[in-house]
C-alpha atoms as a PDB file:
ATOM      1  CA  UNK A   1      -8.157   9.723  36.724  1.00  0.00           C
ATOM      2  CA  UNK A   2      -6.129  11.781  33.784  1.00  0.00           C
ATOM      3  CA  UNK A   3      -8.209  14.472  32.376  1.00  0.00           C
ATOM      4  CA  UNK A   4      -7.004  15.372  28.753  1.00  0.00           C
ATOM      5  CA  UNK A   5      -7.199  18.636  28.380  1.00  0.00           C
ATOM      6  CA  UNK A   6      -9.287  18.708  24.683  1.00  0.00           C
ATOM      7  CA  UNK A   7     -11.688  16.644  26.681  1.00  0.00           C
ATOM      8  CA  UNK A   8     -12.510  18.937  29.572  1.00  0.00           C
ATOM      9  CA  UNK A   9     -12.495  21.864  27.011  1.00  0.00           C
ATOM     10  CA  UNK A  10     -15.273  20.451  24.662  1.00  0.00           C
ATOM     11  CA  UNK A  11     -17.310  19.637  28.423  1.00  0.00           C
ATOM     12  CA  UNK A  12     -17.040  23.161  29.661  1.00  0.00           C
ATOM     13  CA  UNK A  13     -17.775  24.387  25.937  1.00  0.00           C
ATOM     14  CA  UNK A  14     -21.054  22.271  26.267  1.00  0.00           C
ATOM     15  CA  UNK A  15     -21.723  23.048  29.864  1.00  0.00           C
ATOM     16  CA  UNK A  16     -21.046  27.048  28.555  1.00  0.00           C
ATOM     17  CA  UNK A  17     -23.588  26.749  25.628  1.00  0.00           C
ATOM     18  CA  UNK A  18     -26.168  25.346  28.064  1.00  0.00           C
ATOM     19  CA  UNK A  19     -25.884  27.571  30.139  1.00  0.00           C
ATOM     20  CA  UNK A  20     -26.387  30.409  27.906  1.00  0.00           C
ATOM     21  CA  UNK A  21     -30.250  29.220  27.276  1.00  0.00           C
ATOM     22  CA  UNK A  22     -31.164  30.433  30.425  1.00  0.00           C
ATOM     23  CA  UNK A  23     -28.875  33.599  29.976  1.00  0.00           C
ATOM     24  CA  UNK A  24     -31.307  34.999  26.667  1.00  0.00           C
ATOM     25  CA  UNK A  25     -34.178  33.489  28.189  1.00  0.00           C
ATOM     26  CA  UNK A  26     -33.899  35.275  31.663  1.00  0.00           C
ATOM     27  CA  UNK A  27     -32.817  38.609  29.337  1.00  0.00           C
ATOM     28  CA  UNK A  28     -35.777  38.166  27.035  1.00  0.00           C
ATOM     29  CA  UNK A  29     -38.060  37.733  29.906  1.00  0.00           C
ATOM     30  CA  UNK A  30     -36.931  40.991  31.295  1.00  0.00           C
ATOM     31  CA  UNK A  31     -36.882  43.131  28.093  1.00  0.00           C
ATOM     32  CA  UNK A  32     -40.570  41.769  27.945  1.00  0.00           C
ATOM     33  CA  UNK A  33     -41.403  42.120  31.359  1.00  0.00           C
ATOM     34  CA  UNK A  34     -42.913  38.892  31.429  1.00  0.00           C
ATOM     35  CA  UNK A  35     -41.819  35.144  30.859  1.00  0.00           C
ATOM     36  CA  UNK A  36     -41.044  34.332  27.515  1.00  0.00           C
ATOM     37  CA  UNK A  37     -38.754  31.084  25.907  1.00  0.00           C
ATOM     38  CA  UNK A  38     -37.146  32.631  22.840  1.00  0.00           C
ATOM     39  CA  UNK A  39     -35.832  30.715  19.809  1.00  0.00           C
ATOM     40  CA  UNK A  40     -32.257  30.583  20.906  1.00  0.00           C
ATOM     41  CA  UNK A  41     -33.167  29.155  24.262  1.00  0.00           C
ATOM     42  CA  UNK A  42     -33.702  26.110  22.001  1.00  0.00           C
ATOM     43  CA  UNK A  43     -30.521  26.595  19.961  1.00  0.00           C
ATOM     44  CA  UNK A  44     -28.423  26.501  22.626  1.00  0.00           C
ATOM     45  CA  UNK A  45     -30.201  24.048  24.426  1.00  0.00           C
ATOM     46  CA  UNK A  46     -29.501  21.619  21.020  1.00  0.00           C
ATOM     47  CA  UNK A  47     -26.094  22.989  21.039  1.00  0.00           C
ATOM     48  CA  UNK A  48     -25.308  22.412  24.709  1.00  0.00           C
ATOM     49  CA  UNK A  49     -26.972  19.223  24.662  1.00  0.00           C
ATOM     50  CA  UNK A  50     -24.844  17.985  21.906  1.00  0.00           C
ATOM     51  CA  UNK A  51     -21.759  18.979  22.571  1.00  0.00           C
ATOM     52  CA  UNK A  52     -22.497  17.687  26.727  1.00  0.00           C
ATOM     53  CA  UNK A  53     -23.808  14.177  25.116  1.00  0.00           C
ATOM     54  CA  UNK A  54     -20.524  14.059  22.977  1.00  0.00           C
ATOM     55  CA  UNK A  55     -18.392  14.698  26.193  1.00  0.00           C
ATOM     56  CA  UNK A  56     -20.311  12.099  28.303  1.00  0.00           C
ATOM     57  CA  UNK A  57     -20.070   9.400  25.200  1.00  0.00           C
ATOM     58  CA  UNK A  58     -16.395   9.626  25.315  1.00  0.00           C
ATOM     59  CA  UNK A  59     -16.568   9.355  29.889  1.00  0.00           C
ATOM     60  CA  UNK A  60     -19.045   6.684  29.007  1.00  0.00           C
ATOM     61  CA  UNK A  61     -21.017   7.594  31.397  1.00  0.00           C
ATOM     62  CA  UNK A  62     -24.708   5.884  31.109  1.00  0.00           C
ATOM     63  CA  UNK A  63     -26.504   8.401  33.276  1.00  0.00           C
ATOM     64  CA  UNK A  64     -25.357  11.483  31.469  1.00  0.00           C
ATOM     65  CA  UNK A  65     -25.636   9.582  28.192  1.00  0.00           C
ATOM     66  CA  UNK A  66     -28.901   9.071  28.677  1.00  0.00           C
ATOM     67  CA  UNK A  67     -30.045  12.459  30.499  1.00  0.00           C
ATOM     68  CA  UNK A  68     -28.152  14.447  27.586  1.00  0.00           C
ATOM     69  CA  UNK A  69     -29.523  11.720  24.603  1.00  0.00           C
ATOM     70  CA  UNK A  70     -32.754  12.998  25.402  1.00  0.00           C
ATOM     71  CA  UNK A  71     -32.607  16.253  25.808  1.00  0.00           C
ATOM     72  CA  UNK A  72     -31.192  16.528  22.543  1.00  0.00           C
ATOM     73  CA  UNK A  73     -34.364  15.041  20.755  1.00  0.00           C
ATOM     74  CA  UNK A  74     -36.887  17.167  23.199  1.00  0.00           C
ATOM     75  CA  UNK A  75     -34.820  20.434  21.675  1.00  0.00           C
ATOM     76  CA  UNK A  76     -34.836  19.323  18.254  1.00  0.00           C
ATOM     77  CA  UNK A  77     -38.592  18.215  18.286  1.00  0.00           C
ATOM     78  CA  UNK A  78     -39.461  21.735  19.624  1.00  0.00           C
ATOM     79  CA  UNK A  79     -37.093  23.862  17.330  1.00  0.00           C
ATOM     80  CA  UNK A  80     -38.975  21.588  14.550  1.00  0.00           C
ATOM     81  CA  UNK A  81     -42.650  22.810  16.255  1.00  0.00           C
ATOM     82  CA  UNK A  82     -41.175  26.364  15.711  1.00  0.00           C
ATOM     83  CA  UNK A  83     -40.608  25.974  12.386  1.00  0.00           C
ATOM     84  CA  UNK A  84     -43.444  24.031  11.231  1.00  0.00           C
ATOM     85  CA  UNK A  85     -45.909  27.350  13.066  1.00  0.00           C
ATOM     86  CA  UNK A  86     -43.556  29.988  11.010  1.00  0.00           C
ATOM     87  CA  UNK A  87     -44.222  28.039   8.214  1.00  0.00           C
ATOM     88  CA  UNK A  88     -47.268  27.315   8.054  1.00  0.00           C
ATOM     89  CA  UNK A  89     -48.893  31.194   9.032  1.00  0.00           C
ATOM     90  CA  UNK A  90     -46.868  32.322   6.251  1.00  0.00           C
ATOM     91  CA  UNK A  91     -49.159  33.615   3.312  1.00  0.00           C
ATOM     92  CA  UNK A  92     -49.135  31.048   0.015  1.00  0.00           C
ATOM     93  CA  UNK A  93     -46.978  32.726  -2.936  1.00  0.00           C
ATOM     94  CA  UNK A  94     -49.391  34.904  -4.934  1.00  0.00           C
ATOM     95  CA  UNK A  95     -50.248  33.245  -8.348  1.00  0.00           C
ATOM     96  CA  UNK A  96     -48.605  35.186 -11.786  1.00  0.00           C
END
């Protein structure tokens, strides 16, 4: 099988990016002394996951297609949780 060389970049890229989540997560953790998941554990989970389920579109490969499709929405769904909680403790504008 040829391997284009743009094509293996963007999948290491992705497979990078992933594996950065558990990079500030596992450095977070230990700055805290205790387990944490910070915000960019999501970010580059979404990022990762993107860029991964680009790169498997274009093997077509149905597993990781599928594995890397869903992850995606998981991320986004709790990056949206995240922002919805910031959002809503935030104090209403005060009236002039």
């Amino acid at each position: 099988m040829e391997h284009d060389p743009i094509w293996l970049a963007i999948g290491f890229l992705g497979q990078a990016l992933f594996t950065m989540r558990f990079v500030v997560q596992w450095i977070k953790s230990e700055r805290l002394r205790r387990s944490v998941v910070p915000k960019a554990f999501w970010y580059f989970s979404l990022a990762g996951g993107a860029t991964l389920f680009t790169y498997a579109v274009h093997r077509g490969d149905p597993v990781f297609i599928v594995g890397q499709g869903l992850g995606v929405f998981i991320y986004l769904r709790n990056l949206w949780l995240i922002y919805r909680e910031h959002r809503d403790a935030e104090p209403p504008p005060a009236a002039a």
